[in-house]
C-alpha atoms as a PDB file:
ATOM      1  CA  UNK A   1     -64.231  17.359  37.679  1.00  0.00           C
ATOM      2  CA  UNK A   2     -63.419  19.351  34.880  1.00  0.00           C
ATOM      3  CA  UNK A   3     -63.113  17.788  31.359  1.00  0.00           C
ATOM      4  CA  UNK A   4     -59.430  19.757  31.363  1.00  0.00           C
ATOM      5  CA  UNK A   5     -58.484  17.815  34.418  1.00  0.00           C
ATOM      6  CA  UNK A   6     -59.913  14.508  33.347  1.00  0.00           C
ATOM      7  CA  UNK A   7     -57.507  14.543  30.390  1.00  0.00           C
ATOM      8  CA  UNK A   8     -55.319  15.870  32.505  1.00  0.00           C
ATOM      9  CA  UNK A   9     -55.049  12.593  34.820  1.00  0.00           C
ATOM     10  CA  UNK A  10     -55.526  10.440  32.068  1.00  0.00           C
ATOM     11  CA  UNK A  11     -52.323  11.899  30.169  1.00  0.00           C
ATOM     12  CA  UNK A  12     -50.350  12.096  33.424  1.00  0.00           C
ATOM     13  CA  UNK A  13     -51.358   8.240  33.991  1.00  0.00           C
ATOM     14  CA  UNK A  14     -50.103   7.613  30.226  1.00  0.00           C
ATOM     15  CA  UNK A  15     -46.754   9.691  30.897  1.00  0.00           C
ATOM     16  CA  UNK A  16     -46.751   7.181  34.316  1.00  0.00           C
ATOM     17  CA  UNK A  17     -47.155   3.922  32.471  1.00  0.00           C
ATOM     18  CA  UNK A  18     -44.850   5.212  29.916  1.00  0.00           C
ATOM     19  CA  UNK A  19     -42.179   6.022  31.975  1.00  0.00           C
ATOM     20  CA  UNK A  20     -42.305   2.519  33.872  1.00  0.00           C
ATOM     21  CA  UNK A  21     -42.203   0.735  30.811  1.00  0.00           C
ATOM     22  CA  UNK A  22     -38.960   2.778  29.713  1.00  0.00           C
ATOM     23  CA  UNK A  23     -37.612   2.211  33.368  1.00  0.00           C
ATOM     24  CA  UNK A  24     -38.174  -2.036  32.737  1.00  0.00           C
ATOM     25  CA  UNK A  25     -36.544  -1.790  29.737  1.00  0.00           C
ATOM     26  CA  UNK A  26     -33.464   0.119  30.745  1.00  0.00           C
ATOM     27  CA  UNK A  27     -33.239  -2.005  33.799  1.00  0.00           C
ATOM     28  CA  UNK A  28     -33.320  -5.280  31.121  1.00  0.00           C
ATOM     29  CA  UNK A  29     -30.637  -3.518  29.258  1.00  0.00           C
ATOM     30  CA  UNK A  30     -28.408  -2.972  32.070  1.00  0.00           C
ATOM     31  CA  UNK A  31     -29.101  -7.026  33.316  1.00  0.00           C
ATOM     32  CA  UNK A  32     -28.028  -7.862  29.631  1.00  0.00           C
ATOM     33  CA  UNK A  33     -24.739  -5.236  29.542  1.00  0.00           C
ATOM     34  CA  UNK A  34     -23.976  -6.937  33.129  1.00  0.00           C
ATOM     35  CA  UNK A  35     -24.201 -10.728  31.589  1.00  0.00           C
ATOM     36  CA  UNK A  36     -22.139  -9.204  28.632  1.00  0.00           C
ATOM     37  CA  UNK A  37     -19.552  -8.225  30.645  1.00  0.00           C
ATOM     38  CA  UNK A  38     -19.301 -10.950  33.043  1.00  0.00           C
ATOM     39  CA  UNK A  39     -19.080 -12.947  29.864  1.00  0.00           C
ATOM     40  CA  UNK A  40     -16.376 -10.879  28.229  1.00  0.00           C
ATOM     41  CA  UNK A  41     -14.396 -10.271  31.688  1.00  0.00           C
ATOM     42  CA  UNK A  42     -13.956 -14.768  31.422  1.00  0.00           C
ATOM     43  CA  UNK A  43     -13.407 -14.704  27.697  1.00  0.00           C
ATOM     44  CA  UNK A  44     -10.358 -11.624  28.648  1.00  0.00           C
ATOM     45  CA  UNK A  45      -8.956 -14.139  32.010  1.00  0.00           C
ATOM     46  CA  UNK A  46      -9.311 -16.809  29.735  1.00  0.00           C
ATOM     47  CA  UNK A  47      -7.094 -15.704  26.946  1.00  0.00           C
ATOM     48  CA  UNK A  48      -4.835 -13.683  29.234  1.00  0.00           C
ATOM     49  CA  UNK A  49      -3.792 -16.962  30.500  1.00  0.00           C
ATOM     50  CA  UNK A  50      -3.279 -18.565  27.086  1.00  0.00           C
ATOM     51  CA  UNK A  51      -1.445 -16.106  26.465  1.00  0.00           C
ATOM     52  CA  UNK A  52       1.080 -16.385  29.126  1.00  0.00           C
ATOM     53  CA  UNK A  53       1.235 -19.968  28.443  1.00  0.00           C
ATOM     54  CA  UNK A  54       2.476 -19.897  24.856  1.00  0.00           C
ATOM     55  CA  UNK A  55       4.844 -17.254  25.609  1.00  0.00           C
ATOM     56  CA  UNK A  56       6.138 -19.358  28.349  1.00  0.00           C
ATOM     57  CA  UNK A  57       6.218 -21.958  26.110  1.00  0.00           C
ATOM     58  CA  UNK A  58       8.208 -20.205  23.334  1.00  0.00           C
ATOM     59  CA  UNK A  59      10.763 -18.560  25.876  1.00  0.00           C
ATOM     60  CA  UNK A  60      11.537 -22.276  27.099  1.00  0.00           C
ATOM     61  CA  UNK A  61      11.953 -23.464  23.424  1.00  0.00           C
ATOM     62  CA  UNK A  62      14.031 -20.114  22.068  1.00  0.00           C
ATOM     63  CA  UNK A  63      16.133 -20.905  24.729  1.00  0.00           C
ATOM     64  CA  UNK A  64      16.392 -24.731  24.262  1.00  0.00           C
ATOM     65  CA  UNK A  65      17.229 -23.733  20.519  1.00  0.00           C
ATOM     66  CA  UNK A  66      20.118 -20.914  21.573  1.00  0.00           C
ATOM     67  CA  UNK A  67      21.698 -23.690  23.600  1.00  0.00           C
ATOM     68  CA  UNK A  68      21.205 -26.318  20.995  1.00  0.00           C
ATOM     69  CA  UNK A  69      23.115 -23.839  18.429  1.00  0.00           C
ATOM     70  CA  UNK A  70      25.373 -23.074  21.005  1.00  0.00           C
ATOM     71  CA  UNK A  71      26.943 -26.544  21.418  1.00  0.00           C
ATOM     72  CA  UNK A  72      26.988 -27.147  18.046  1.00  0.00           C
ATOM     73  CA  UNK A  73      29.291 -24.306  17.693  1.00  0.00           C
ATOM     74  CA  UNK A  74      31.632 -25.561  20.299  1.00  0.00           C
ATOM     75  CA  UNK A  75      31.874 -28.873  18.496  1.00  0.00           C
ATOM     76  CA  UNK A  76      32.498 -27.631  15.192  1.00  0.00           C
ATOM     77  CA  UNK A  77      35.111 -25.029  16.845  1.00  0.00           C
ATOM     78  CA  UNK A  78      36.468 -27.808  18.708  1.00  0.00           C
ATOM     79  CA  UNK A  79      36.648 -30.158  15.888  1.00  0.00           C
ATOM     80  CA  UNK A  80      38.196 -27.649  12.972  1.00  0.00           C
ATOM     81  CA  UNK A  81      40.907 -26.800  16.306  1.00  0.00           C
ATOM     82  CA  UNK A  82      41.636 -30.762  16.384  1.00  0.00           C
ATOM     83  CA  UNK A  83      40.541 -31.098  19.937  1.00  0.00           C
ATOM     84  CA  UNK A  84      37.684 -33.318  18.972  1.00  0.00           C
ATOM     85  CA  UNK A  85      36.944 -35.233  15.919  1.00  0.00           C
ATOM     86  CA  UNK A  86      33.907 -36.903  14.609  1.00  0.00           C
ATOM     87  CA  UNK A  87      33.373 -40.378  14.622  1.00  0.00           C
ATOM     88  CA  UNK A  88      32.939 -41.727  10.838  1.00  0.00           C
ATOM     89  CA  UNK A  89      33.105 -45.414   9.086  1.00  0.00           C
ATOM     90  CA  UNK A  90      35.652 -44.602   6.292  1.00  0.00           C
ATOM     91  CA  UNK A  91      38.110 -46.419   4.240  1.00  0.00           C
ATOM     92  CA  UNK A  92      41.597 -45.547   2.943  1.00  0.00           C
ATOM     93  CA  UNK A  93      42.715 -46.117   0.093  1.00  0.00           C
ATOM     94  CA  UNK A  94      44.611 -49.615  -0.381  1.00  0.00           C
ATOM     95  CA  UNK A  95      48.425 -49.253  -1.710  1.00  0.00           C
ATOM     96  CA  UNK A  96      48.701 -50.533  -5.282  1.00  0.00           C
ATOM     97  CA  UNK A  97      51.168 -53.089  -5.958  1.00  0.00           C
ATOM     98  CA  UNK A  98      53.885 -50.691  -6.909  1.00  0.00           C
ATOM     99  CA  UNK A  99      54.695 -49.246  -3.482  1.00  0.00           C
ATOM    100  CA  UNK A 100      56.835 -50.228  -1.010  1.00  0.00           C
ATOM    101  CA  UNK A 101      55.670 -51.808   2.037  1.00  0.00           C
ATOM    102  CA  UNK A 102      54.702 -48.401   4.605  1.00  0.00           C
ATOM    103  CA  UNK A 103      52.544 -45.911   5.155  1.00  0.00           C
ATOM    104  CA  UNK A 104      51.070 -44.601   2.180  1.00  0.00           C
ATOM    105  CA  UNK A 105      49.671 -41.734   3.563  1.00  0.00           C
ATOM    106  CA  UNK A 106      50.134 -40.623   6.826  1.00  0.00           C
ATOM    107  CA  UNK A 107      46.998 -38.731   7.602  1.00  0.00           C
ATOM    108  CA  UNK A 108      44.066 -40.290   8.986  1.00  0.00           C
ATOM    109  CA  UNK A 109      40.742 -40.587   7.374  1.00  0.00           C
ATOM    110  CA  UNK A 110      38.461 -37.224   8.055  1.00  0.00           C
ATOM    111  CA  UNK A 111      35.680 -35.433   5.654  1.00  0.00           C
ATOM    112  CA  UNK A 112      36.133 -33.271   3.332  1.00  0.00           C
ATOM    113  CA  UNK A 113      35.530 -29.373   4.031  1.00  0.00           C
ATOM    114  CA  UNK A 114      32.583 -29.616   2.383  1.00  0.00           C
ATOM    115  CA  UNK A 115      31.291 -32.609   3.916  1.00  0.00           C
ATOM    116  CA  UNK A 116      31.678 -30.869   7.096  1.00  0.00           C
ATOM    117  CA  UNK A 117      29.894 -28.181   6.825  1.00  0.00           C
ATOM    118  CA  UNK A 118      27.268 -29.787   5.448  1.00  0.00           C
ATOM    119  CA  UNK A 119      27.226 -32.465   8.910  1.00  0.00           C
ATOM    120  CA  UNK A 120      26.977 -29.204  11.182  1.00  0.00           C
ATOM    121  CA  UNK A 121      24.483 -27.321   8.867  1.00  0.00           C
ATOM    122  CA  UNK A 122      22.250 -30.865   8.825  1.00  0.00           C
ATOM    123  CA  UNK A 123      22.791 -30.861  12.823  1.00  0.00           C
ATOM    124  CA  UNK A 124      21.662 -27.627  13.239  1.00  0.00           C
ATOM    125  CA  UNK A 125      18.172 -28.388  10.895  1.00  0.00           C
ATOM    126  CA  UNK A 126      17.773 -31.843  13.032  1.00  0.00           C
ATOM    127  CA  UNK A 127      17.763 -29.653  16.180  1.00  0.00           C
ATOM    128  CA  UNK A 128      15.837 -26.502  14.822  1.00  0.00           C
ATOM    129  CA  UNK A 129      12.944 -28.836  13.771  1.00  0.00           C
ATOM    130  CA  UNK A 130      13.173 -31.172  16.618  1.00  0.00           C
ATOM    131  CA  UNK A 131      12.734 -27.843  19.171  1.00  0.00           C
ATOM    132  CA  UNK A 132       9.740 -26.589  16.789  1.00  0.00           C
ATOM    133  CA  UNK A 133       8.256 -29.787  17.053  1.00  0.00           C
ATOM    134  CA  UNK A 134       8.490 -30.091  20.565  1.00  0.00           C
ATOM    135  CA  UNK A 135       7.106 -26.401  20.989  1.00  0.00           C
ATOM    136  CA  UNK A 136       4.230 -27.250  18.578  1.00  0.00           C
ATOM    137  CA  UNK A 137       3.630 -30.237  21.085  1.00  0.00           C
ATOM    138  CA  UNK A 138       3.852 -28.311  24.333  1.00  0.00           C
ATOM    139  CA  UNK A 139       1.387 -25.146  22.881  1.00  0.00           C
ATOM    140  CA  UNK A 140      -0.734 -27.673  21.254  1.00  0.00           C
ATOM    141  CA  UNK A 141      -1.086 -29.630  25.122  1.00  0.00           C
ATOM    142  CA  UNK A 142      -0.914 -26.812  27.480  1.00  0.00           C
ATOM    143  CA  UNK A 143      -2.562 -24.064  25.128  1.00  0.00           C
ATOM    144  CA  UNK A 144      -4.869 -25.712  22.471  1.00  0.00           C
ATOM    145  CA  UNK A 145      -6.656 -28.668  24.688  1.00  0.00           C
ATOM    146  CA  UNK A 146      -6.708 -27.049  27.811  1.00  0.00           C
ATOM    147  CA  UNK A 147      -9.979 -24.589  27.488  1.00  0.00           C
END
């Protein structure tokens, strides 16, 4: 054999080795990329569920809260109408010593305007926060602590 063809195998043997070599490592890259995605794919199911969860969560609670304000609409309709009043421990007034004997005043006890309001405003902020809190509750059981 020819020096020429000595080289010649030798640097087609390199080439060879080379090219196996590349073709291991390509073949570990695409084993890794595979794990990767596997991984990712679980990590996407995983949080695509979560997701529906809290939004399942928070349609149950908007609509707990709509119905919540709802009824405390009717009341306070239904109350400033006079077909319901509210239920308070009040006191009238005692005739002074100058009046005849009667009815000093023939209206019954009830709140002020004011005082009003502010029960329905306070009844709506009891439920508000009672809903959030029981929507913090629900994500925090069904969402947070259940990975």
């Amino acid at each position: 054999m020819t020096l020429f063809t000595r080289y010649g195998l030798v640097g087609v043997l390199i080439v060879a080795i080379c090219l196996g070599w590349y073709a291991s490592s390509l073949s570990d890259d695409l084993k890794a990329t595979q794990k990767d995605n596997k991984e990712l794919s679980q990590s996407l199911r995983i949080q695509s569920d979560l997701q529906i969860r809290a939004s399942a969560i928070d349609t149950h609670r908007t609509r707990e809260l709509a119905d919540a304000k709802s009824k405390i609409a009717d009341l306070q309709r239904d109350v400033a109408n006079g077909a319901k009043r509210l239920q308070l421990n009040a006191s009238c007034k005692s005739a002074s010593a100058t009046t005849t004997g009667g009815v000093v005043d023939g209206t019954s006890a009830r709140l002020t305007d004011s005082a009003e309001r502010d029960y329905f405003t306070l009844r709506e902020r009891i439920e508000t926060a009672r809903i959030q809190i029981a929507g913090l509750q629900d994500y925090i059981h069904n969402v947070c602590l259940s990975k």
